[in-house]
PDB file of N, CA and C in Angstrom:
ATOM      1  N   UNK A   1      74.306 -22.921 -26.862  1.00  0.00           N
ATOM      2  CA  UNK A   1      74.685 -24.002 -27.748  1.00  0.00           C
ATOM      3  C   UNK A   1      76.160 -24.339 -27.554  1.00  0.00           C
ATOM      4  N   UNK A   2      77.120 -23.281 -27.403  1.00  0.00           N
ATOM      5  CA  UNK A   2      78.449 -23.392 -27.559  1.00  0.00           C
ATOM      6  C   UNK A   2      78.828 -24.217 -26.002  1.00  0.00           C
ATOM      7  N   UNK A   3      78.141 -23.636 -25.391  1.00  0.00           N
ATOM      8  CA  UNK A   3      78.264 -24.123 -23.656  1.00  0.00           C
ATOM      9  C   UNK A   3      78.263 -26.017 -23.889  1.00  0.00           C
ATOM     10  N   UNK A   4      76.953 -26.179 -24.098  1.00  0.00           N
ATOM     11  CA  UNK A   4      76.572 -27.115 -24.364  1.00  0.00           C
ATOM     12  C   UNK A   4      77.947 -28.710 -24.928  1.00  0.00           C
ATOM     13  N   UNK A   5      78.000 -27.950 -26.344  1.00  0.00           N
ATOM     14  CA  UNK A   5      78.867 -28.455 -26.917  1.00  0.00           C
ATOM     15  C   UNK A   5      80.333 -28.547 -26.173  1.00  0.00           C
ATOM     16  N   UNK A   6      80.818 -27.711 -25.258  1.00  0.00           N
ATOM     17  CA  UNK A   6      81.762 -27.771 -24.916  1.00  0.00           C
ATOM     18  C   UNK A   6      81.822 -28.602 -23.691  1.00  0.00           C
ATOM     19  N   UNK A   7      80.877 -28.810 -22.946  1.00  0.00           N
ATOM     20  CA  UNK A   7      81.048 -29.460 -21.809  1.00  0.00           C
ATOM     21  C   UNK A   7      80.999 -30.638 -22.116  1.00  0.00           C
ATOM     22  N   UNK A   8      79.624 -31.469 -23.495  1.00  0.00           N
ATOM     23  CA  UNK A   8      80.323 -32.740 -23.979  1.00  0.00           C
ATOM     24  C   UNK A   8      81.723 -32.942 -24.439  1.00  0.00           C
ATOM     25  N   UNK A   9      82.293 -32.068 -25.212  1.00  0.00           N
ATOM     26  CA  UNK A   9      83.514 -32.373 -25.678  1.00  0.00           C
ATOM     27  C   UNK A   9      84.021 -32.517 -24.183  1.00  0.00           C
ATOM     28  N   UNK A  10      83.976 -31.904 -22.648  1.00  0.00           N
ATOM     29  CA  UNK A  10      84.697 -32.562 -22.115  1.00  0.00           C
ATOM     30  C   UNK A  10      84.113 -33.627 -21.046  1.00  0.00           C
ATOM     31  N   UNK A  11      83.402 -34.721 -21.672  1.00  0.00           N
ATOM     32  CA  UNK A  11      82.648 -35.451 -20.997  1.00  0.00           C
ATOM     33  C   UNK A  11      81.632 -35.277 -20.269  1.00  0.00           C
ATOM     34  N   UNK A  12      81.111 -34.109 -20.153  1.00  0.00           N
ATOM     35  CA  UNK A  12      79.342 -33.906 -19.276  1.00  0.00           C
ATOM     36  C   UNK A  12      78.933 -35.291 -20.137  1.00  0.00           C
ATOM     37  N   UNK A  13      77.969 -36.113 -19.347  1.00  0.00           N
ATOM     38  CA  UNK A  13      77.062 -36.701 -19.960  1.00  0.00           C
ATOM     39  C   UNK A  13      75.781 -36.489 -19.630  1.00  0.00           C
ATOM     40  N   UNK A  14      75.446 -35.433 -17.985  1.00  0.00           N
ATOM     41  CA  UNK A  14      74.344 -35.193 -17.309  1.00  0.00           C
ATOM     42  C   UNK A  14      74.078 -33.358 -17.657  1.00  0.00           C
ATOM     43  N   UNK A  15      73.205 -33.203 -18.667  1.00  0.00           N
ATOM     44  CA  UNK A  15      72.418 -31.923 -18.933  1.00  0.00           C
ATOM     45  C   UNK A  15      71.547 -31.997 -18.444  1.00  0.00           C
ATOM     46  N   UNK A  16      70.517 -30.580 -17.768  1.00  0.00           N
ATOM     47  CA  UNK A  16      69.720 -29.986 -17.192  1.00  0.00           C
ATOM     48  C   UNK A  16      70.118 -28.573 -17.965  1.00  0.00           C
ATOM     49  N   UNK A  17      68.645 -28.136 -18.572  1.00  0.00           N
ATOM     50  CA  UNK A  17      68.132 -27.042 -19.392  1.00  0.00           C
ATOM     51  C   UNK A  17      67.173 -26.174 -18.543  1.00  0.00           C
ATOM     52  N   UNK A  18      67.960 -25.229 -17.711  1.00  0.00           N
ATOM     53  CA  UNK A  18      66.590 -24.150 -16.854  1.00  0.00           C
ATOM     54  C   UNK A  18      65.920 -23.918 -17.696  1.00  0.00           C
ATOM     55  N   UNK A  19      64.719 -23.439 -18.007  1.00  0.00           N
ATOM     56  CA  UNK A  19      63.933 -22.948 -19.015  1.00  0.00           C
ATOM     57  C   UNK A  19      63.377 -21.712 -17.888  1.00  0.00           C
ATOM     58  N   UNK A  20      63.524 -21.530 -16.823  1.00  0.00           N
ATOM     59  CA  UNK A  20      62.506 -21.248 -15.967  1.00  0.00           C
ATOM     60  C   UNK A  20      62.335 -19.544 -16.484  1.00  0.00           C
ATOM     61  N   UNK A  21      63.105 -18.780 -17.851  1.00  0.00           N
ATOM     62  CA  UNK A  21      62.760 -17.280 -17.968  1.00  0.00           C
ATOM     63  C   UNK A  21      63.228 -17.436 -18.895  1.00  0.00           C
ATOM     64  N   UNK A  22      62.582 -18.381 -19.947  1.00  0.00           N
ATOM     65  CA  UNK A  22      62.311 -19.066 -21.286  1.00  0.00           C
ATOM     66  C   UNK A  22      60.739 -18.495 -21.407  1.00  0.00           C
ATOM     67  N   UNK A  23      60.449 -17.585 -21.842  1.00  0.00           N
ATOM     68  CA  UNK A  23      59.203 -17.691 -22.548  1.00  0.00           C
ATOM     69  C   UNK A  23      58.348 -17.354 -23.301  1.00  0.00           C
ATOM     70  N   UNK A  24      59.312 -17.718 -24.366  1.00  0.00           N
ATOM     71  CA  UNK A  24      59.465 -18.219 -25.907  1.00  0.00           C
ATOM     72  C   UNK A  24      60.104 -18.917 -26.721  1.00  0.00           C
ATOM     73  N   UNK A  25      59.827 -19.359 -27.370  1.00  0.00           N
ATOM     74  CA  UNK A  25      60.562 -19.999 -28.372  1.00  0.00           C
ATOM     75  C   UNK A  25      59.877 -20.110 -29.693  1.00  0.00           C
ATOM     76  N   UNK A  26      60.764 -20.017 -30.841  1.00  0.00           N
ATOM     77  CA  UNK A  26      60.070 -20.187 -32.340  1.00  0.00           C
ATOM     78  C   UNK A  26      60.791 -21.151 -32.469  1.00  0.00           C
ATOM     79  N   UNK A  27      60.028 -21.715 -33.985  1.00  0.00           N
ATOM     80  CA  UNK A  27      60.845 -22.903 -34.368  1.00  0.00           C
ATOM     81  C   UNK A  27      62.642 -22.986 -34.765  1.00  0.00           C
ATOM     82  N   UNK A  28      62.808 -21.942 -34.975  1.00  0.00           N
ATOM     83  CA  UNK A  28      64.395 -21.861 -34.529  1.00  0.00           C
ATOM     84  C   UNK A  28      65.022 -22.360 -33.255  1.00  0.00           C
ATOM     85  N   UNK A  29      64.522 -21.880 -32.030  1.00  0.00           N
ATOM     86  CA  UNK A  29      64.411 -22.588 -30.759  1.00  0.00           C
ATOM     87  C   UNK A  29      64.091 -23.978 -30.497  1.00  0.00           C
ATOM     88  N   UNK A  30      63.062 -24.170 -30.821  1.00  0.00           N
ATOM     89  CA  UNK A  30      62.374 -26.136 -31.326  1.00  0.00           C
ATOM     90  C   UNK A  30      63.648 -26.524 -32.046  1.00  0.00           C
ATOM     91  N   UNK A  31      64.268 -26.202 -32.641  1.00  0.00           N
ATOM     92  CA  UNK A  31      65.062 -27.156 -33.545  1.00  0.00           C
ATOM     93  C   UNK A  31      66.783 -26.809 -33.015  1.00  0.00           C
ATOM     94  N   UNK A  32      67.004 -26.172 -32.012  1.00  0.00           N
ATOM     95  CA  UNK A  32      68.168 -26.197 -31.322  1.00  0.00           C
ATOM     96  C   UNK A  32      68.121 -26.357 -30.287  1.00  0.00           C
ATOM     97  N   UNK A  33      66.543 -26.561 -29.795  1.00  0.00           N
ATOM     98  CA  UNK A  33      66.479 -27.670 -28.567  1.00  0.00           C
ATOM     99  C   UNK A  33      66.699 -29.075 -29.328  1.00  0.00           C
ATOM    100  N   UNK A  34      66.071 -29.022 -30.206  1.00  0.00           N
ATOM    101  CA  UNK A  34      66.427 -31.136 -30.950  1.00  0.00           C
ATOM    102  C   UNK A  34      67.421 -31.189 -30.875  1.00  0.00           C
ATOM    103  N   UNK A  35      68.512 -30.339 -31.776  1.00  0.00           N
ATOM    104  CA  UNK A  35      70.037 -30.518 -31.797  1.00  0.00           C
ATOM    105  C   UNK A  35      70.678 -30.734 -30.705  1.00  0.00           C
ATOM    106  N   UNK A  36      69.893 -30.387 -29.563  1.00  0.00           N
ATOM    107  CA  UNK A  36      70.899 -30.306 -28.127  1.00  0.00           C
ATOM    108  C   UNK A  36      70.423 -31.431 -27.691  1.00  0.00           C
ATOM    109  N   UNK A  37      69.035 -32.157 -27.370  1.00  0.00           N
ATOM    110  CA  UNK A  37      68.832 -33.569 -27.136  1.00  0.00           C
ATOM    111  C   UNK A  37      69.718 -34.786 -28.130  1.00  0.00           C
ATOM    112  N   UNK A  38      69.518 -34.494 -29.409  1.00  0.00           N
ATOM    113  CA  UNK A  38      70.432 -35.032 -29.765  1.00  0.00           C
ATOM    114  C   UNK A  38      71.835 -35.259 -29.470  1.00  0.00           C
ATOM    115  N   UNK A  39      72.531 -33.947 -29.588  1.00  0.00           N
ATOM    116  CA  UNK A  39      73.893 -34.329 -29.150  1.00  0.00           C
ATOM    117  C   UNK A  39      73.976 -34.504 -28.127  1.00  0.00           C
ATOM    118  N   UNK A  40      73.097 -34.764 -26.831  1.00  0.00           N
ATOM    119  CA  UNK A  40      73.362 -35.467 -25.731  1.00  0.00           C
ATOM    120  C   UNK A  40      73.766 -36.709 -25.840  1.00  0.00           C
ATOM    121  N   UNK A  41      72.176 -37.310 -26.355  1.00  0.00           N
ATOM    122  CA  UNK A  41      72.106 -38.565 -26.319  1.00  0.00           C
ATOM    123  C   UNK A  41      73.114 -39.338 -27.661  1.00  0.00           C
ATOM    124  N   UNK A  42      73.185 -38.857 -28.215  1.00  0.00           N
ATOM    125  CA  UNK A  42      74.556 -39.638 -28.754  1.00  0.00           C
ATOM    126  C   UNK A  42      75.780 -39.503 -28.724  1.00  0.00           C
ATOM    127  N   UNK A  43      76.057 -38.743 -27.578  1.00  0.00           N
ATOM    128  CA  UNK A  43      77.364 -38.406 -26.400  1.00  0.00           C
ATOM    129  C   UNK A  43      77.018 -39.278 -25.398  1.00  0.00           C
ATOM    130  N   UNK A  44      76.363 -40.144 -25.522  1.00  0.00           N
ATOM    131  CA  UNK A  44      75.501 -40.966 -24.560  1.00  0.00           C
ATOM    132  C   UNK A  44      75.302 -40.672 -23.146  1.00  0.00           C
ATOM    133  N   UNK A  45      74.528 -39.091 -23.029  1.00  0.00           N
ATOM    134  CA  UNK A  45      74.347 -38.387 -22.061  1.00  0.00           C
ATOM    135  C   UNK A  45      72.561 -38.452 -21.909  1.00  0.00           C
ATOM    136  N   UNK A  46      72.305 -37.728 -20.929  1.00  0.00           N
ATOM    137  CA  UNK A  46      70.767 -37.731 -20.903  1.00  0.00           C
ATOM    138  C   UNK A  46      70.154 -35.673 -20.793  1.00  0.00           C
ATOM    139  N   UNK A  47      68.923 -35.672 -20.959  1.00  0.00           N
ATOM    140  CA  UNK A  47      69.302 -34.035 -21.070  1.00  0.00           C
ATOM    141  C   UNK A  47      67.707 -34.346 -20.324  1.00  0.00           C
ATOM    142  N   UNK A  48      67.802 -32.831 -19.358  1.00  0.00           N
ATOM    143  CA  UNK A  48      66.290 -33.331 -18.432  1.00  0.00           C
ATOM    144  C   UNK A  48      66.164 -31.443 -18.961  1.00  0.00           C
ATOM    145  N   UNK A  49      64.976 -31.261 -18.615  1.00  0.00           N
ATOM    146  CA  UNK A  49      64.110 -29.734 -18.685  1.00  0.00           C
ATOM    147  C   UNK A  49      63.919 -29.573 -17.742  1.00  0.00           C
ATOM    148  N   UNK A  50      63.924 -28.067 -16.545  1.00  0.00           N
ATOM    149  CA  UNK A  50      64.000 -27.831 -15.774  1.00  0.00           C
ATOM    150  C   UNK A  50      63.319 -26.672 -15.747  1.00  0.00           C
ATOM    151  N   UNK A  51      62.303 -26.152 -15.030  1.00  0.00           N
ATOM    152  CA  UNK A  51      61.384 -25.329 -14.676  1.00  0.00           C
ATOM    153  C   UNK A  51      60.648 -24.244 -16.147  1.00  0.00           C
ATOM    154  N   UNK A  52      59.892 -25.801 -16.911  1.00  0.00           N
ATOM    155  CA  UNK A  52      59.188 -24.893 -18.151  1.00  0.00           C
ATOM    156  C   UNK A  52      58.036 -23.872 -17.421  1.00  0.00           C
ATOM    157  N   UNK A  53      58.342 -23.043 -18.590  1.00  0.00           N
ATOM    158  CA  UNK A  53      56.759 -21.849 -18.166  1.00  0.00           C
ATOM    159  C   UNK A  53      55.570 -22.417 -19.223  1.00  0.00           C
ATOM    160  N   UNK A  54      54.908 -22.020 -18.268  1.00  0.00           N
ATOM    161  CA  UNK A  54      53.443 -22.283 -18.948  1.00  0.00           C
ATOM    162  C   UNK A  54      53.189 -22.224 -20.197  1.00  0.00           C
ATOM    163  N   UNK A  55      53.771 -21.268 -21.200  1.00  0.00           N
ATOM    164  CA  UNK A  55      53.949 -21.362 -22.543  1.00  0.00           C
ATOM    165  C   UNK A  55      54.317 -22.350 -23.543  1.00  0.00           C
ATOM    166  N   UNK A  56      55.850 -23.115 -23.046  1.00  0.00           N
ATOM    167  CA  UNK A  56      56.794 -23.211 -22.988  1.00  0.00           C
ATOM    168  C   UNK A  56      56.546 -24.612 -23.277  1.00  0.00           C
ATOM    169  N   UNK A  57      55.788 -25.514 -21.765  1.00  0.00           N
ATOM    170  CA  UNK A  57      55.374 -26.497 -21.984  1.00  0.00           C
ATOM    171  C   UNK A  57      54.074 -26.483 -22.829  1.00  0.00           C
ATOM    172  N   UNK A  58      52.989 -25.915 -22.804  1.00  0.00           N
ATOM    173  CA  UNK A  58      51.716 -25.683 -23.950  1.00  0.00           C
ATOM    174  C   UNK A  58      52.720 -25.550 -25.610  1.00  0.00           C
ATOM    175  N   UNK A  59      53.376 -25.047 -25.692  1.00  0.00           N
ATOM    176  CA  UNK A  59      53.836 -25.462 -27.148  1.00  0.00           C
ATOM    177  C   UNK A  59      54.891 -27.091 -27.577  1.00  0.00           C
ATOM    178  N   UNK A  60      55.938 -27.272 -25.770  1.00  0.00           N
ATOM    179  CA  UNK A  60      55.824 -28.566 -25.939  1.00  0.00           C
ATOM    180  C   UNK A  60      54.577 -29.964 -26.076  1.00  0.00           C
ATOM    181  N   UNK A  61      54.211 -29.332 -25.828  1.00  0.00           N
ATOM    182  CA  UNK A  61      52.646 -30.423 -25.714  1.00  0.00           C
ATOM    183  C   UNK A  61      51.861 -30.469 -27.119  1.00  0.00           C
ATOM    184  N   UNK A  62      51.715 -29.735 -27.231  1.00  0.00           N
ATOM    185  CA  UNK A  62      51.406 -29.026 -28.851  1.00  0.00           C
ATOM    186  C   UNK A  62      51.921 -29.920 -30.059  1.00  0.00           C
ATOM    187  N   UNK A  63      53.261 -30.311 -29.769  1.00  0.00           N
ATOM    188  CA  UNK A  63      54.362 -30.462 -30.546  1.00  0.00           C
ATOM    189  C   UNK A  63      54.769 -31.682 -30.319  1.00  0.00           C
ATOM    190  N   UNK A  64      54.172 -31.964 -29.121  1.00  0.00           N
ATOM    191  CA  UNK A  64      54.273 -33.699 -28.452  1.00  0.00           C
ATOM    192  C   UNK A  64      55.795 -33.993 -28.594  1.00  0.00           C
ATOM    193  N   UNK A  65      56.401 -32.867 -28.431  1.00  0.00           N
ATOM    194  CA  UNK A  65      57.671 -32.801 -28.010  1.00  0.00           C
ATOM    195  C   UNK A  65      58.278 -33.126 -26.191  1.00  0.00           C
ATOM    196  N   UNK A  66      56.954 -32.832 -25.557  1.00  0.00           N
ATOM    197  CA  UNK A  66      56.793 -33.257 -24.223  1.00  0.00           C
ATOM    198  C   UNK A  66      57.158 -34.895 -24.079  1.00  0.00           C
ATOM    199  N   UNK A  67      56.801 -35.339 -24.534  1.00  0.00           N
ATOM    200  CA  UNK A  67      56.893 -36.811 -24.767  1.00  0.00           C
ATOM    201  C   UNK A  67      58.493 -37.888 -24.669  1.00  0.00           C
ATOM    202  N   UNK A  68      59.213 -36.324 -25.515  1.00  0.00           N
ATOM    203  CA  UNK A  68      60.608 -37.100 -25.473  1.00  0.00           C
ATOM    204  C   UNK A  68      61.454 -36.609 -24.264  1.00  0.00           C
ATOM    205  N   UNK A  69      60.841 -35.262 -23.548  1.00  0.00           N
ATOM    206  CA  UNK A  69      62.253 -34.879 -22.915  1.00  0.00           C
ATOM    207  C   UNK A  69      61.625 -35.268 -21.283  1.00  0.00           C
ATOM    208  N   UNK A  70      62.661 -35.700 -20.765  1.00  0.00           N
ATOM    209  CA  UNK A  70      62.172 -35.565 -19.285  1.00  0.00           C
ATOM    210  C   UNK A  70      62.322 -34.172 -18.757  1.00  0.00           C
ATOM    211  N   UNK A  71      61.638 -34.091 -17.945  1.00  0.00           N
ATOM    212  CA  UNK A  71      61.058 -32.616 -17.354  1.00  0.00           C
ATOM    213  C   UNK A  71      60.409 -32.562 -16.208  1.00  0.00           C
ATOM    214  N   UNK A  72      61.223 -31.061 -15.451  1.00  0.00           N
ATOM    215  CA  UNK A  72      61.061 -31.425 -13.902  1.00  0.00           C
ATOM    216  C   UNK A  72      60.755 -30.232 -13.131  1.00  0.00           C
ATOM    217  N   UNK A  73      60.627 -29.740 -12.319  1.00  0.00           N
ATOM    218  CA  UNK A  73      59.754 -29.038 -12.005  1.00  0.00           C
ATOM    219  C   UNK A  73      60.577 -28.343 -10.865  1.00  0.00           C
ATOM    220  N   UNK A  74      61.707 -29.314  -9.826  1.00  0.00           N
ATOM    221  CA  UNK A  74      62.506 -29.361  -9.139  1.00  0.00           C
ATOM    222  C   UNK A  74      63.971 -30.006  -9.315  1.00  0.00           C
ATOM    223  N   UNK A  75      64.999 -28.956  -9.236  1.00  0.00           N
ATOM    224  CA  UNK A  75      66.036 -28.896  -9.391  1.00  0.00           C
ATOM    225  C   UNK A  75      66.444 -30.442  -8.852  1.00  0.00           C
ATOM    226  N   UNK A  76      66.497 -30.490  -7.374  1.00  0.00           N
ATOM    227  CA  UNK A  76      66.644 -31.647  -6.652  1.00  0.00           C
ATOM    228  C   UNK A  76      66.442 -32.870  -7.101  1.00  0.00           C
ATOM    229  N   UNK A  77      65.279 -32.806  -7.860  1.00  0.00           N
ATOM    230  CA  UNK A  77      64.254 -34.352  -8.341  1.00  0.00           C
ATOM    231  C   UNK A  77      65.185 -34.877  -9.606  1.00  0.00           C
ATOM    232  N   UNK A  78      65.431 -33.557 -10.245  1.00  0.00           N
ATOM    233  CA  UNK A  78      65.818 -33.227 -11.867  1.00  0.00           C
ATOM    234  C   UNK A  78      67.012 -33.912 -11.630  1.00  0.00           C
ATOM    235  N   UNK A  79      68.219 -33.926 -11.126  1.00  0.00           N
ATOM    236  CA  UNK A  79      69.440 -34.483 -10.644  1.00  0.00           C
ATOM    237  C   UNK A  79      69.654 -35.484 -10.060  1.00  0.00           C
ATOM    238  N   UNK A  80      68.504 -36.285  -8.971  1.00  0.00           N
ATOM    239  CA  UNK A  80      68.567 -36.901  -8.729  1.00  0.00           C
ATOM    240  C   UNK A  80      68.141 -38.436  -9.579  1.00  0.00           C
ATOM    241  N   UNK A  81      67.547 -37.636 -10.478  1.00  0.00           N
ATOM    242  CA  UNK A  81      66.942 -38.606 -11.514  1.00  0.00           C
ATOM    243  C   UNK A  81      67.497 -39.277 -12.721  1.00  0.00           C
ATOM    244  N   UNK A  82      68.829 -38.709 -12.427  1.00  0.00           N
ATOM    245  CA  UNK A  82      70.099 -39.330 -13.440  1.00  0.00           C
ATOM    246  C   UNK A  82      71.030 -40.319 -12.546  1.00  0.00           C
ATOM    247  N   UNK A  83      70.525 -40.590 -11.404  1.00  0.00           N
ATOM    248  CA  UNK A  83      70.833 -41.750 -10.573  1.00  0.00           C
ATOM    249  C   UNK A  83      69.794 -43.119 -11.171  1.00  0.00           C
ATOM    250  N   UNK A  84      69.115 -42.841 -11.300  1.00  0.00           N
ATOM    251  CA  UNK A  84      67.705 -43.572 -11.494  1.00  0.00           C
ATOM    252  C   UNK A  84      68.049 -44.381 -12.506  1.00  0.00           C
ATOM    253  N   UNK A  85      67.957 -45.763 -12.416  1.00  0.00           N
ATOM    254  CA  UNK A  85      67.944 -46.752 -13.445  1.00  0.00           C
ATOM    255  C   UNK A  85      66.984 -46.758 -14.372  1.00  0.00           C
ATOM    256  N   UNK A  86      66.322 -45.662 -14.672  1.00  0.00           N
ATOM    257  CA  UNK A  86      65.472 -45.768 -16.145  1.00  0.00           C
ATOM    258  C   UNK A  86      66.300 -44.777 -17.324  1.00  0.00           C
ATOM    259  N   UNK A  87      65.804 -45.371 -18.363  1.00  0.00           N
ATOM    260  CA  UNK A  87      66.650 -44.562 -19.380  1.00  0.00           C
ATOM    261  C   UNK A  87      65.502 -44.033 -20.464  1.00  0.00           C
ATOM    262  N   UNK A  88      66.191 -42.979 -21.237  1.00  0.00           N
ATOM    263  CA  UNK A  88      65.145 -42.306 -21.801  1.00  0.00           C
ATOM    264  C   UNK A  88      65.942 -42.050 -23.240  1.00  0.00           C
TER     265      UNK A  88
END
C-alpha cells in the first residue's frame, strides 16, 4: 500500500499488480485492492493485474470485480498496453 502511494505521490501513473504468489485474499484484501484502483485512477493513472492464480481470479469473477481491472497474463502485453489508446 505504502509503495503504492508513494510512487503516485511521485507521479507513477502506470501500475502493474503481480499477483502471481497471491493466493488469497479476504475481504480486507478486496477492499485494498479497490483503494489501490482507486487511487490510481484518480491520480489519473491506470492499474493492470498481472499473473492472477486460479483462486484469485475465481473470486475476482465471483465478485465481478474481473470486470473492472484489466488483467494480463504477460508481463510484456501488460506494459505494453498502457501505450494503447483505450482507456479503462
Amino acid at each position: 500500500r505504502n509503495a503504492i502511494r508513494d510512487a503516485l505521490d511521485s507521479g507513477t501513473k502506470k501500475v502493474v499488480l503481480n499477483l502471481a504468489e497471491v493466493t488469497y485474499i479476504d475481504s480486507a484484501g478486496i477492499g485494498e485492492l479497490m483503494r489501490t484502483y482507486t487511487s490510481v485512477m484518480e491520480a489519473g493513472g491506470r492499474l493492470k493485474l498481472l499473473h492472477l492464480t486460479k483462486g484469485i481470479r475465481e473470486l475476482l469473477t465471483i465478485t465481478k470485480l474481473l470486470t473492472i481491472f484489466e488483467v494480463f497474463d504477460d508481463e510484456k502485453e501488460a506494459l505494453a498496453s498502457f501505450n494503447s489508446s483505450s482507456t479503462r
